[in-house]
Each structure stands twice: as C-alpha cells, then as structure tokens.
N, C-alpha and C. Protein backbone atom coordinates (compact mmCIF):
# COMPACT_ATOMS: atom_id res chain seq x y z
N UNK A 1 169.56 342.99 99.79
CA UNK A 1 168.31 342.43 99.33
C UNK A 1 167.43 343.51 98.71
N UNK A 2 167.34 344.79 99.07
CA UNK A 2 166.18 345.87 98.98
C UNK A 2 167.14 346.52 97.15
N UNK A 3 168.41 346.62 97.44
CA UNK A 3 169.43 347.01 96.48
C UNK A 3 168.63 346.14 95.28
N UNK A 4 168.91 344.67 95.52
CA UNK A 4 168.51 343.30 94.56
C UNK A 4 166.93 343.88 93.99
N UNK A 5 166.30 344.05 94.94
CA UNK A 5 164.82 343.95 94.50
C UNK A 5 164.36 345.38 93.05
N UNK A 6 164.91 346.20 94.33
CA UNK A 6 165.26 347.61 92.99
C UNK A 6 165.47 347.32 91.80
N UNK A 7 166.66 347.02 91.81
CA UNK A 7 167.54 346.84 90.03
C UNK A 7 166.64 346.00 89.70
N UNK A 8 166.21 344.63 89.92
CA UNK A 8 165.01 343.99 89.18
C UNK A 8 163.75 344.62 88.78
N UNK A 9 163.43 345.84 89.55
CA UNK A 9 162.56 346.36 89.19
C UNK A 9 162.24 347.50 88.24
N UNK A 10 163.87 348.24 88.57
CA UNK A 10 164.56 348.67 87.03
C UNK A 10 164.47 348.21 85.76
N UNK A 11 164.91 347.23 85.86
CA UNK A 11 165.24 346.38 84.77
C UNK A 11 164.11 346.28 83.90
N UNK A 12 163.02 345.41 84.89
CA UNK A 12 161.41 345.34 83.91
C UNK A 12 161.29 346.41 83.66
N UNK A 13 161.17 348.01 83.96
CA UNK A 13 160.44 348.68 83.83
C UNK A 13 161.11 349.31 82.27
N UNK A 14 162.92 348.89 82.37
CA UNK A 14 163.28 349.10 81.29
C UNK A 14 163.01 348.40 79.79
N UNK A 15 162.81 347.23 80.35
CA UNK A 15 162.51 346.21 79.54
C UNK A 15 160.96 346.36 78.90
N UNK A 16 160.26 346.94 80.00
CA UNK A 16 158.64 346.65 79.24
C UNK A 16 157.94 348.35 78.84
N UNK A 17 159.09 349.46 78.72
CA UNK A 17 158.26 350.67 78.04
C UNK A 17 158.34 350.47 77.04
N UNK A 18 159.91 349.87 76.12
CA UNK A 18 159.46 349.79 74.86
C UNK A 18 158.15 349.02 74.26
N UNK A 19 158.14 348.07 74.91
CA UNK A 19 156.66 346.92 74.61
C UNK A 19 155.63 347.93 74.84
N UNK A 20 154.95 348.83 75.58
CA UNK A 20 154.49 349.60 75.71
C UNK A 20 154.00 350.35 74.73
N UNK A 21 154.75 350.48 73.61
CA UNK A 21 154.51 351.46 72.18
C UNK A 21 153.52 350.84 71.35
N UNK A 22 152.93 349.83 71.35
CA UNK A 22 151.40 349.30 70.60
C UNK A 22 150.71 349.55 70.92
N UNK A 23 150.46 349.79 72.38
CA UNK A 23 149.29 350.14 73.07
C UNK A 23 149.00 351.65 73.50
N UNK A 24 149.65 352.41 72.72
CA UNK A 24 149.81 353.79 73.25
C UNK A 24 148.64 354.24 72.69
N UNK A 25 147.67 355.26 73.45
CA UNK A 25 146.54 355.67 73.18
C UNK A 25 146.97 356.82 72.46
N UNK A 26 145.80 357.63 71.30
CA UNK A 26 146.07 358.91 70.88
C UNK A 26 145.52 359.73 71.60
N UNK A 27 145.76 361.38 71.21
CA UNK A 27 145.29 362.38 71.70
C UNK A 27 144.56 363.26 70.85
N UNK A 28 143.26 363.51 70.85
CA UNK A 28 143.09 364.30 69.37
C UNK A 28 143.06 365.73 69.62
N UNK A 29 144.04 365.93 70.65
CA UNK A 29 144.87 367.42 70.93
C UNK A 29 146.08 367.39 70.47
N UNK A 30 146.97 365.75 70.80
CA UNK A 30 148.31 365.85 70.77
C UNK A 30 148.80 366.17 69.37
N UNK A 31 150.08 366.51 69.16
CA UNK A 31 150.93 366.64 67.96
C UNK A 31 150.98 364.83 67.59
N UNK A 32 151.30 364.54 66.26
CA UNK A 32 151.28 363.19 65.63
C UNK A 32 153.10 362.92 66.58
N UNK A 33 153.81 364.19 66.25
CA UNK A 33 155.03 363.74 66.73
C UNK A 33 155.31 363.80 67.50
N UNK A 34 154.76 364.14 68.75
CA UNK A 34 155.23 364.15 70.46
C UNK A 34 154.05 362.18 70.26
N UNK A 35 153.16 362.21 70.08
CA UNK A 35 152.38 360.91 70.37
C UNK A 35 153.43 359.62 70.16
N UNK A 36 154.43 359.89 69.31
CA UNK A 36 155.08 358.89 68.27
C UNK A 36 156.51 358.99 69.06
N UNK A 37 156.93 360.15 69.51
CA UNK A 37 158.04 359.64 70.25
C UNK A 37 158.30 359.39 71.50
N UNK A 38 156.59 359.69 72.31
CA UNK A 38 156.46 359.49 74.09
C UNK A 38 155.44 358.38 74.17
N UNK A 39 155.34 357.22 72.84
CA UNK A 39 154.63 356.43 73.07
C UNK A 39 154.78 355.66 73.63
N UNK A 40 156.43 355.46 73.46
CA UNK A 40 157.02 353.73 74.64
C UNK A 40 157.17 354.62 75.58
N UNK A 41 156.91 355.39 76.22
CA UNK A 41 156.96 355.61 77.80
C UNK A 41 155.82 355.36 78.67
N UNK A 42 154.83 354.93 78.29
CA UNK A 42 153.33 354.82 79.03
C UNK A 42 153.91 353.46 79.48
N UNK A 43 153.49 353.57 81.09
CA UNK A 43 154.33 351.95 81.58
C UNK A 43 153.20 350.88 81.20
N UNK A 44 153.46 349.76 81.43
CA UNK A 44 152.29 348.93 81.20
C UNK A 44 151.81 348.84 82.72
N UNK A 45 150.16 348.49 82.49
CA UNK A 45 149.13 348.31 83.43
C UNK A 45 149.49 347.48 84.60
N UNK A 46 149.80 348.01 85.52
CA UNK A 46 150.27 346.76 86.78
C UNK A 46 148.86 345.78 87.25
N UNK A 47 149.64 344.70 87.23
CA UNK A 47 148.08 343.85 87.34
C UNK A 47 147.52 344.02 89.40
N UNK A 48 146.76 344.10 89.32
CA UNK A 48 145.99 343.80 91.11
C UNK A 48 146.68 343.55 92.01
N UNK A 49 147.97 343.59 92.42
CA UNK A 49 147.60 342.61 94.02
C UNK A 49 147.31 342.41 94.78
N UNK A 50 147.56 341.29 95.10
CA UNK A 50 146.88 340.58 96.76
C UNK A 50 146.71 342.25 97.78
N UNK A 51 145.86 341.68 98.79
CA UNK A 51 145.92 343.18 99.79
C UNK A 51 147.55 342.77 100.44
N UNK A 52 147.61 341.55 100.63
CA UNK A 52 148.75 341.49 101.64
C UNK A 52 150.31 341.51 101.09
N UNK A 53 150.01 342.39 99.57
CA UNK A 53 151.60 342.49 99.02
C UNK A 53 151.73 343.48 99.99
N UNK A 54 153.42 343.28 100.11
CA UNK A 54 154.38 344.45 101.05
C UNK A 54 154.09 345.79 100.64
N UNK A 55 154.23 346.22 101.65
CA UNK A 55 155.08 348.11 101.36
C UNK A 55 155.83 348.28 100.75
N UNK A 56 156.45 347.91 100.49
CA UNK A 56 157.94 347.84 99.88
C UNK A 56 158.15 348.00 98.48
N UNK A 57 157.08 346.92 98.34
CA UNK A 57 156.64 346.71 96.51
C UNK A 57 155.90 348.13 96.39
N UNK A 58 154.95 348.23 97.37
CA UNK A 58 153.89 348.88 96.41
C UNK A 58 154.42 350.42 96.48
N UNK A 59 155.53 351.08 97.58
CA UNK A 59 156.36 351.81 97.56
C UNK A 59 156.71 351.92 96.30
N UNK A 60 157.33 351.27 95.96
CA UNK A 60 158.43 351.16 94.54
C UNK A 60 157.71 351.32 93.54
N UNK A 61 156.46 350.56 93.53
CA UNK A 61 155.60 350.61 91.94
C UNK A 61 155.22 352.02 92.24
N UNK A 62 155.38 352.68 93.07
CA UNK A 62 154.71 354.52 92.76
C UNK A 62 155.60 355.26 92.59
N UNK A 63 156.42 354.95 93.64
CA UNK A 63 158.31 355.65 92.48
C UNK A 63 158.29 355.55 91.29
N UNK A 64 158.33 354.38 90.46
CA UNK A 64 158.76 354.09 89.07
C UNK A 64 157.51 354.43 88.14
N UNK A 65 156.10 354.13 89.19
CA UNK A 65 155.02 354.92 88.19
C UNK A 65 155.24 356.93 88.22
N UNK A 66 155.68 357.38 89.00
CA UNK A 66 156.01 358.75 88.72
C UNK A 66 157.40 359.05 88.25
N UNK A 67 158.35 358.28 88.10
CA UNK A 67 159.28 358.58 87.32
C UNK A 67 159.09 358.34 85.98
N UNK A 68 158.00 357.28 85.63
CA UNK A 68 157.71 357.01 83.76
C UNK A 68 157.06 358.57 83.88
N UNK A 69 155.83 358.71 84.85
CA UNK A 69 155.05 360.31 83.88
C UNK A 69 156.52 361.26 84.11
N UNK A 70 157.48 361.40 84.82
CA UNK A 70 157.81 362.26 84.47
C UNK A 70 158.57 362.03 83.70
N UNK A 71 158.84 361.05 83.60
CA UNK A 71 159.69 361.02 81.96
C UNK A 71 158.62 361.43 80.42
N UNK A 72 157.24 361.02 80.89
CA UNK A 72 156.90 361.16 79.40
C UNK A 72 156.09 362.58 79.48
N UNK A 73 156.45 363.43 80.69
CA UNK A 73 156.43 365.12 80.77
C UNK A 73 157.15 365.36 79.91
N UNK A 74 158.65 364.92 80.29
CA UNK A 74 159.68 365.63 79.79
C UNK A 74 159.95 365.78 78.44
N UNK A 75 159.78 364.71 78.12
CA UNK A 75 159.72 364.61 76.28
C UNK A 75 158.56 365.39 75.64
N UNK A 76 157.17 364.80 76.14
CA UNK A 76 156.31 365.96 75.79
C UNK A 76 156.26 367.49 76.19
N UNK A 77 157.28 367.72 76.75
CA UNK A 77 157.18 369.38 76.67
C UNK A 77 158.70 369.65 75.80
N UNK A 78 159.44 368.66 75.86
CA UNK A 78 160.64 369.12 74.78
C UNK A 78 160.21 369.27 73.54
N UNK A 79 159.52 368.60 72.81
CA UNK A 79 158.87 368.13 71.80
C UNK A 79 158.07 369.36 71.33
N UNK A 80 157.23 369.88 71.76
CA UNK A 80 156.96 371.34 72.25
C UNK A 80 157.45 372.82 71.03
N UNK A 81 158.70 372.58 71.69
CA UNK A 81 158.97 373.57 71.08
C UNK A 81 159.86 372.98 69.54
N UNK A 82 160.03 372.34 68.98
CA UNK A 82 160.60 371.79 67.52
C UNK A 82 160.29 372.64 66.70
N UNK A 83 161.55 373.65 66.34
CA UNK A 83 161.45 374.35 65.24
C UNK A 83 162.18 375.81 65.94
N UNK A 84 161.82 375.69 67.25
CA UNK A 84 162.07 377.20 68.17
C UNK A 84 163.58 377.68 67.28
N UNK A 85 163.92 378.95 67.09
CA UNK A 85 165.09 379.21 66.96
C UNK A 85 166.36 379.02 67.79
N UNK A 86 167.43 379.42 67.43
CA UNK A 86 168.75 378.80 67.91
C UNK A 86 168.92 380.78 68.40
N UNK A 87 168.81 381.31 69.31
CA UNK A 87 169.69 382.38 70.21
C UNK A 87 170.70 382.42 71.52
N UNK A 88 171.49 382.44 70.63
CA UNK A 88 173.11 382.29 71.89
C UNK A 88 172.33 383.23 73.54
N UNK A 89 172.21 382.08 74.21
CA UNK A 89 171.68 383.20 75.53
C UNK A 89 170.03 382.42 76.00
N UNK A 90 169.91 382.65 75.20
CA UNK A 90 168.13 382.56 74.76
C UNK A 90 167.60 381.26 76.18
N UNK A 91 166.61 381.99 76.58
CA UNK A 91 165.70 380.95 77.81
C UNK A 91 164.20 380.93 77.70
N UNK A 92 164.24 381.19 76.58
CA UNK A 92 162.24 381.65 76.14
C UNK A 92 162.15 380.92 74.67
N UNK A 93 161.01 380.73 74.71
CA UNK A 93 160.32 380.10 73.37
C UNK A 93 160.15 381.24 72.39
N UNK A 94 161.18 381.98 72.51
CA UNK A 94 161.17 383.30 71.71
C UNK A 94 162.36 382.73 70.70
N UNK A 95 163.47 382.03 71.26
CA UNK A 95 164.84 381.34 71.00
C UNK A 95 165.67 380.75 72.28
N UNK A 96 166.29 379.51 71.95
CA UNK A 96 166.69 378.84 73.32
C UNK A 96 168.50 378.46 72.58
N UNK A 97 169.05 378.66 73.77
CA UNK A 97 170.42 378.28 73.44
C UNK A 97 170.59 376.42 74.10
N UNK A 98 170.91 375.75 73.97
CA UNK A 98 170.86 374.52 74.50
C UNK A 98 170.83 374.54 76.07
N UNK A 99 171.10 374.84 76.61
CA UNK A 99 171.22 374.57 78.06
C UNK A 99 169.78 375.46 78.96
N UNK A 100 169.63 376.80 78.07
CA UNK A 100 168.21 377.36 78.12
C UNK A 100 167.20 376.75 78.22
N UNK A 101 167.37 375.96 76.82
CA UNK A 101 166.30 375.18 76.35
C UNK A 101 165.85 373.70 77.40
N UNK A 102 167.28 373.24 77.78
CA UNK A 102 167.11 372.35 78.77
C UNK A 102 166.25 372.34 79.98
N UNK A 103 167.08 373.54 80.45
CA UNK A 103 166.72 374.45 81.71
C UNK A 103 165.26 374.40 81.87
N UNK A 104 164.55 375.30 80.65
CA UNK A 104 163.36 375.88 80.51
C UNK A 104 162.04 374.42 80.52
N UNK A 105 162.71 373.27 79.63
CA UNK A 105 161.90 372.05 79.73
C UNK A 105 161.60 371.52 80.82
N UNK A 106 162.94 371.37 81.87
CA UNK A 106 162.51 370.48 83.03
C UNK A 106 161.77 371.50 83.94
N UNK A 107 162.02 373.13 83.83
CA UNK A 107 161.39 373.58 84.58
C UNK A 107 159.64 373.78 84.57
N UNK A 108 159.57 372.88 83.49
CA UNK A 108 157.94 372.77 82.94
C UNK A 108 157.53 371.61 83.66
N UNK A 109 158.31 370.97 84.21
CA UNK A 109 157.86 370.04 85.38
C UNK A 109 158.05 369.99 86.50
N UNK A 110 158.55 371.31 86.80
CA UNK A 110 159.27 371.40 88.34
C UNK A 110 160.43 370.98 88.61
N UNK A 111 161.60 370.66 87.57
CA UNK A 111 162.50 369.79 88.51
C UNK A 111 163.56 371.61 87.83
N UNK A 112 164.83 372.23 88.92
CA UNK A 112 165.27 373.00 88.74
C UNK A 112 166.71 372.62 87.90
N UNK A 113 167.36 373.28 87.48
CA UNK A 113 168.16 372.89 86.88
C UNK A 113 169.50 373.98 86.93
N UNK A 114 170.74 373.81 86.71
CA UNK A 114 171.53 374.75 86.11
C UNK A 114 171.55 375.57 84.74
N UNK A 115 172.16 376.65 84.71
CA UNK A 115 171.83 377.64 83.53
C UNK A 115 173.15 377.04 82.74
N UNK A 116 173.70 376.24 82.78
CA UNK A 116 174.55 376.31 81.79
C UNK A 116 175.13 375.35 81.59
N UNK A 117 175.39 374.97 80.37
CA UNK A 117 175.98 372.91 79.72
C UNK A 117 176.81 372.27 80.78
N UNK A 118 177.59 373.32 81.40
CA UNK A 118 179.00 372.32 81.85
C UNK A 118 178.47 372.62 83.19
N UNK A 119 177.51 373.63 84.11
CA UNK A 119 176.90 373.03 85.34
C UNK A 119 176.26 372.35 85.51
N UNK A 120 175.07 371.71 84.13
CA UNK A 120 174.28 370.94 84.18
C UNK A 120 175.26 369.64 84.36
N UNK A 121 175.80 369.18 83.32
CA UNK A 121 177.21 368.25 83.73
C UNK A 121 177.20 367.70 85.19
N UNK A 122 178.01 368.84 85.46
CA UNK A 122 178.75 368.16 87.30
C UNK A 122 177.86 368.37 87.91
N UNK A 123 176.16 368.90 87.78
CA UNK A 123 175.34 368.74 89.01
C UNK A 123 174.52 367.09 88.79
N UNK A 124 174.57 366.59 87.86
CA UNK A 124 173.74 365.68 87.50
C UNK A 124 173.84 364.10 88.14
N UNK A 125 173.47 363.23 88.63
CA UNK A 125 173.72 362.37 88.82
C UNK A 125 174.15 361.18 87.58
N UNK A 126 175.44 360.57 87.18
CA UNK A 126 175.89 359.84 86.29
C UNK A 126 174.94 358.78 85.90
N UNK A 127 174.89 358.70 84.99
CA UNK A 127 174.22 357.74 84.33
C UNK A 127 174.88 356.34 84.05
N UNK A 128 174.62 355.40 84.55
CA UNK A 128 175.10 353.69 84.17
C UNK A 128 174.26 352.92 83.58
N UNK A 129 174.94 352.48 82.59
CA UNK A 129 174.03 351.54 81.96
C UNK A 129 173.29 352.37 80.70
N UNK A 130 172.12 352.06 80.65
CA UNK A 130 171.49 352.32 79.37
C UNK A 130 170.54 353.70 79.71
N UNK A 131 170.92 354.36 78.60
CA UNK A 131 169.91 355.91 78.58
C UNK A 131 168.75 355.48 79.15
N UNK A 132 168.05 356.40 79.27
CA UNK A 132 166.37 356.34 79.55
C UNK A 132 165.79 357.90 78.76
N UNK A 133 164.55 357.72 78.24
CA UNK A 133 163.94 359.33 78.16
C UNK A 133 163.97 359.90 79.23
N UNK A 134 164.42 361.12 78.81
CA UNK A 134 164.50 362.00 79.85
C UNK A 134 165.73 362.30 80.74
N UNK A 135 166.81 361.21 80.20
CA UNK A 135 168.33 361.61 80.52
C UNK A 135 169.23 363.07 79.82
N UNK A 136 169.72 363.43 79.79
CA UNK A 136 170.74 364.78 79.50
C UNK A 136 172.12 364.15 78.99
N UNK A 137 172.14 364.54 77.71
CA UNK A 137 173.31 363.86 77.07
C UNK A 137 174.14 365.28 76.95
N UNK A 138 174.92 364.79 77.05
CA UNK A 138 176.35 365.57 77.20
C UNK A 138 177.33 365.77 75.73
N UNK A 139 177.96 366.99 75.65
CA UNK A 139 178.93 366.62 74.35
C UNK A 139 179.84 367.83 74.70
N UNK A 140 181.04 367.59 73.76
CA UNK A 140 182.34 368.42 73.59
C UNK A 140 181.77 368.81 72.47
N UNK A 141 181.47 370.23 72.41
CA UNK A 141 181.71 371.11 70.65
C UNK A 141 182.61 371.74 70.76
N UNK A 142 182.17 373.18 70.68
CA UNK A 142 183.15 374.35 70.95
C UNK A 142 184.02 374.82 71.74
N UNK A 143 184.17 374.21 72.84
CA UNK A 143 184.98 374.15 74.13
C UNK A 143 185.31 373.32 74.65
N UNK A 144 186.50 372.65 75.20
CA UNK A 144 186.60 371.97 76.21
C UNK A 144 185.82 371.37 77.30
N UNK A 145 185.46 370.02 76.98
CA UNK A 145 184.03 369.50 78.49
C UNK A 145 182.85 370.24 78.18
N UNK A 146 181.94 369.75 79.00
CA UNK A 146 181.06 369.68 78.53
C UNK A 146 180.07 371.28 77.71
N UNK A 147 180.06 371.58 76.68
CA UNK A 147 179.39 372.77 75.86
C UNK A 147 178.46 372.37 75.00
N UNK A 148 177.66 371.41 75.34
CA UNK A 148 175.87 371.22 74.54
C UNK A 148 175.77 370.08 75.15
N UNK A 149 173.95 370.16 75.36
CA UNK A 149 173.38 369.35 76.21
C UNK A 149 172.30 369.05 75.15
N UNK A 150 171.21 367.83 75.69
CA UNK A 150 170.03 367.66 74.57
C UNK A 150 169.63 366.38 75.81
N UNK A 151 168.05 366.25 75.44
CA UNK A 151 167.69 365.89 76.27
C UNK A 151 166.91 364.48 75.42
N UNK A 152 167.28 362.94 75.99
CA UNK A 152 167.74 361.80 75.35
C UNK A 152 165.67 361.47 75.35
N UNK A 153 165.56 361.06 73.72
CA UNK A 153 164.49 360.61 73.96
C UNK A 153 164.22 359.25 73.42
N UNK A 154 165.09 358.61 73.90
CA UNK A 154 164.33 356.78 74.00
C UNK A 154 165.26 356.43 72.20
N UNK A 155 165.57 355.44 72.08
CA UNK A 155 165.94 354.87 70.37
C UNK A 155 166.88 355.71 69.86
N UNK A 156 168.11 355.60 70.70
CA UNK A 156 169.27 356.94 70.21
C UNK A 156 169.14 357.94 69.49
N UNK A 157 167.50 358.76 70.04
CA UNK A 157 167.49 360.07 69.70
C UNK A 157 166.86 360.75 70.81
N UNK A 158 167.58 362.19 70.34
CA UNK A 158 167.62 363.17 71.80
C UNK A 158 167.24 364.31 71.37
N UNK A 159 166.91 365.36 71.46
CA UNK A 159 166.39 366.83 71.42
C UNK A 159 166.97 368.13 71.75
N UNK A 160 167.87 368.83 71.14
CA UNK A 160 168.18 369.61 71.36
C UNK A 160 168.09 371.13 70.63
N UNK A 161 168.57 372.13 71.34
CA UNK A 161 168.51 373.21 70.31
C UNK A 161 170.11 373.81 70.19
N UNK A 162 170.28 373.53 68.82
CA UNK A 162 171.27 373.78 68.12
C UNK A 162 171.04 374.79 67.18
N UNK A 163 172.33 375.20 66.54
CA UNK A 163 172.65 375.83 64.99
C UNK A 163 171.34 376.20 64.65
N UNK A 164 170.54 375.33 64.04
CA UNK A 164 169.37 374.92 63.12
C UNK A 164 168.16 374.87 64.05
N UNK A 165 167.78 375.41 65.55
CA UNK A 165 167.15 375.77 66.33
C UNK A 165 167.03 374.30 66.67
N UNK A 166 165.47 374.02 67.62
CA UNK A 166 165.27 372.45 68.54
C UNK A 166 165.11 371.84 67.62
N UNK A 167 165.58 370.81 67.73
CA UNK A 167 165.72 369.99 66.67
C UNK A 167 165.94 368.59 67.18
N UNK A 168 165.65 367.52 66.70
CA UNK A 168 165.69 365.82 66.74
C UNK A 168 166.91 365.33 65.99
N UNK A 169 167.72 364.63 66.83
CA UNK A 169 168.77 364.49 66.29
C UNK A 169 169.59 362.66 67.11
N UNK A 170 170.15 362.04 65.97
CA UNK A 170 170.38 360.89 66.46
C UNK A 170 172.17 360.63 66.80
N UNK A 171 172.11 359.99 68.31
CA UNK A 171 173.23 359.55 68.90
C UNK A 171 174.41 359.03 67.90
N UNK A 172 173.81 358.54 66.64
CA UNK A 172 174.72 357.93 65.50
C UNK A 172 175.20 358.56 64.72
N UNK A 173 174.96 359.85 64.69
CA UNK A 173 175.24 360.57 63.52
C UNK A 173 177.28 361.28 63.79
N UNK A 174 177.87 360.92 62.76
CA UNK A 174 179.13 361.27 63.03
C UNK A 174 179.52 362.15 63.89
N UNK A 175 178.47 363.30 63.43
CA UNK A 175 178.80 365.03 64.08
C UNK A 175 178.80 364.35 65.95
N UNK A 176 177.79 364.03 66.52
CA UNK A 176 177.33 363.91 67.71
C UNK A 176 177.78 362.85 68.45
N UNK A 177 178.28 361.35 67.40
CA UNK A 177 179.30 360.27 68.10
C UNK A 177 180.30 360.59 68.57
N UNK A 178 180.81 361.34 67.67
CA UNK A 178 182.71 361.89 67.81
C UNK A 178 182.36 362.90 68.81
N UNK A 179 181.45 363.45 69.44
CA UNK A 179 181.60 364.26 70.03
C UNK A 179 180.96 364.39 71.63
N UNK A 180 180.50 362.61 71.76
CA UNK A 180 179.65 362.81 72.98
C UNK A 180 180.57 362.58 74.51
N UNK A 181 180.28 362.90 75.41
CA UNK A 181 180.90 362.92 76.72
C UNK A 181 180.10 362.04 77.61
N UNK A 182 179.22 361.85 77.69
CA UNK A 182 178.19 360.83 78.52
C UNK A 182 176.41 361.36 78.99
N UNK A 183 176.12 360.62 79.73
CA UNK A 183 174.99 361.24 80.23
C UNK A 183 174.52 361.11 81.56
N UNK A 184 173.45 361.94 81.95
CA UNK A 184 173.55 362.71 83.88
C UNK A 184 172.13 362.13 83.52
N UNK A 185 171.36 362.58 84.84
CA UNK A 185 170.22 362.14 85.40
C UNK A 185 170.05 363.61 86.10
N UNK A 186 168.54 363.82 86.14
CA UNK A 186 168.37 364.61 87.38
C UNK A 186 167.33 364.09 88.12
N UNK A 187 166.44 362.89 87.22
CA UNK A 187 165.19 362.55 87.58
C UNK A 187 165.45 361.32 89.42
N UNK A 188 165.22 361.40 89.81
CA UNK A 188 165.74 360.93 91.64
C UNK A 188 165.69 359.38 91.34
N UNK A 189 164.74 358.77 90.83
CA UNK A 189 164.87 357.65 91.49
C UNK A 189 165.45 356.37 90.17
N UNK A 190 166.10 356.87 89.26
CA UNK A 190 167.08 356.28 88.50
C UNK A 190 168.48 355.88 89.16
C-alpha cells in the first residue's frame, strides 16, 4: 500500500514539472539560459490541507519537495559553467574532464560522488523508467563501459563536458544514441 501510494506520487510529480514551465518566475540575477532550462522543475504549489491529513502524506510531500530543489540545484549549477574548457583530468572551473565536471556539480550541493565515469556508473542507483533532471547519463566512447557521463536535464538534453568543453547536448543526436549505456541516480528518494 505505502509502495502504491509512492509511485502515485512519483508519477504526479513527474507528470506536473513539465506543466510547471509557464509559471516559472524570472531572476534578474539569473542567466536567460539556466532560467529556460530549470524552469519545468519548480514543482507546482501544493494546495492546504486539512490539519488531519496523515504523516505519511505530508512526509512524502517534503521528500519530493526537496528532491525537485535539488534537482533544480543541480541543473542550475551545471548550467554554470557552459563554455568551461575540456582538460583531460581537470576538477576546477579552470577545465573539467566529464566525470570532474560531474563530480564538481553535485558537490555544489553536497551530494559526494565518484572521481571517475565508470565508478560513477556502478555506484549509482539504476534508473527505471523515465529520466528526471538531475539523472547521470551514461555512454560507451573511448573505452569499453562506461567512459563519459553528463548530467540529464529534462527534454532529452543533458550537460556535459566534452571535446568542445561543457556543453548542451541532445540524447538524439547520432554521436550520443549509438553510444548511450543508461542512466544512475544518486539523488535518494527517486
């Protein structure tokens, strides 16, 4: 029953960030392009309830309300750096190698991570079902399993730093179809 109630509550929350993107407020600090791609993550307004809704519920609506901000952390600090250079190694906004760059984002929100594509991989919790911002997409390039990571931001596009430094790049594109392996979670309550 508690299993049942969850996934339904999944579900809406999946269902109603995109709806979410009309109502997204501006920032007249923010970048036009972090505003535009962390706009469907603002959850919608939970309406009042009764005093005598459960624990249970109102448990859950604070889980899923701190898993949207940290999802729309995560994008807004990936977002961040767009343009950073591409250095094999690299863990600074000086130059980030993909898994650096990963590394270095979530650690802008506290969550720790592995230093490298194919530990990020097998430490991650699997992903079912449909991406979310803020998932870790996986790919085969240069090596065998997993060797580039990018971090998924909502409308089959994800963020990574490649070749051509951080860069925005879409799930469809030949290079990155033919070459994807799946995607992990680190965020807990997905």
């Amino acid at each position: 029953m508690k299993q049942a109630f969850f996934a339904g509550i999944v579900a809406a929350i999946a269902f109603a960030l995109p709806l979410a993107a009309s109502a997204a407020p501006t920032s007249a600090n923010a970048s036009p392009d972090v505003t535009a791609w962390t706009s469907h993550l603002l959850a919608v307004q939970a309406q009042v309830k009764p005093k005598h809704e459960g624990l249970l519920e109102r448990f859950a609506g604070s889980v899923l309300s701190r898993t949207s901000k940290i999802a729309q952390g995560l994008t807004h600090s990936a977002l961040r750096f767009l343009g950073v250079p591409y250095v094999f190694g690299g863990t600074t906004s000086a130059g980030f190698d993909c898994s650096g760059y990963v590394q270095h984002v979530f650690a802008m929100v506290g969550i720790h991570l592995p230093r490298t594509a194919d530990a990020q991989y097998y430490a991650g919790k699997p992903v079912h079902g449909h991406l979310v911002p803020g998932d870790l997409v996986f790919f085969q390039t240069y090596a065998p399993g997993p060797s580039h990571v990018g971090i998924y931001l909502g409308h089959g596009k994800f963020v990574s730093a490649s070749d051509h430094g951080v860069m925005v790049s879409s799930l469809s594109e030949p290079y990155w179809a033919s070459r994807y392996l799946g995607a992990k979670t680190y965020i807990a309550s997905k």
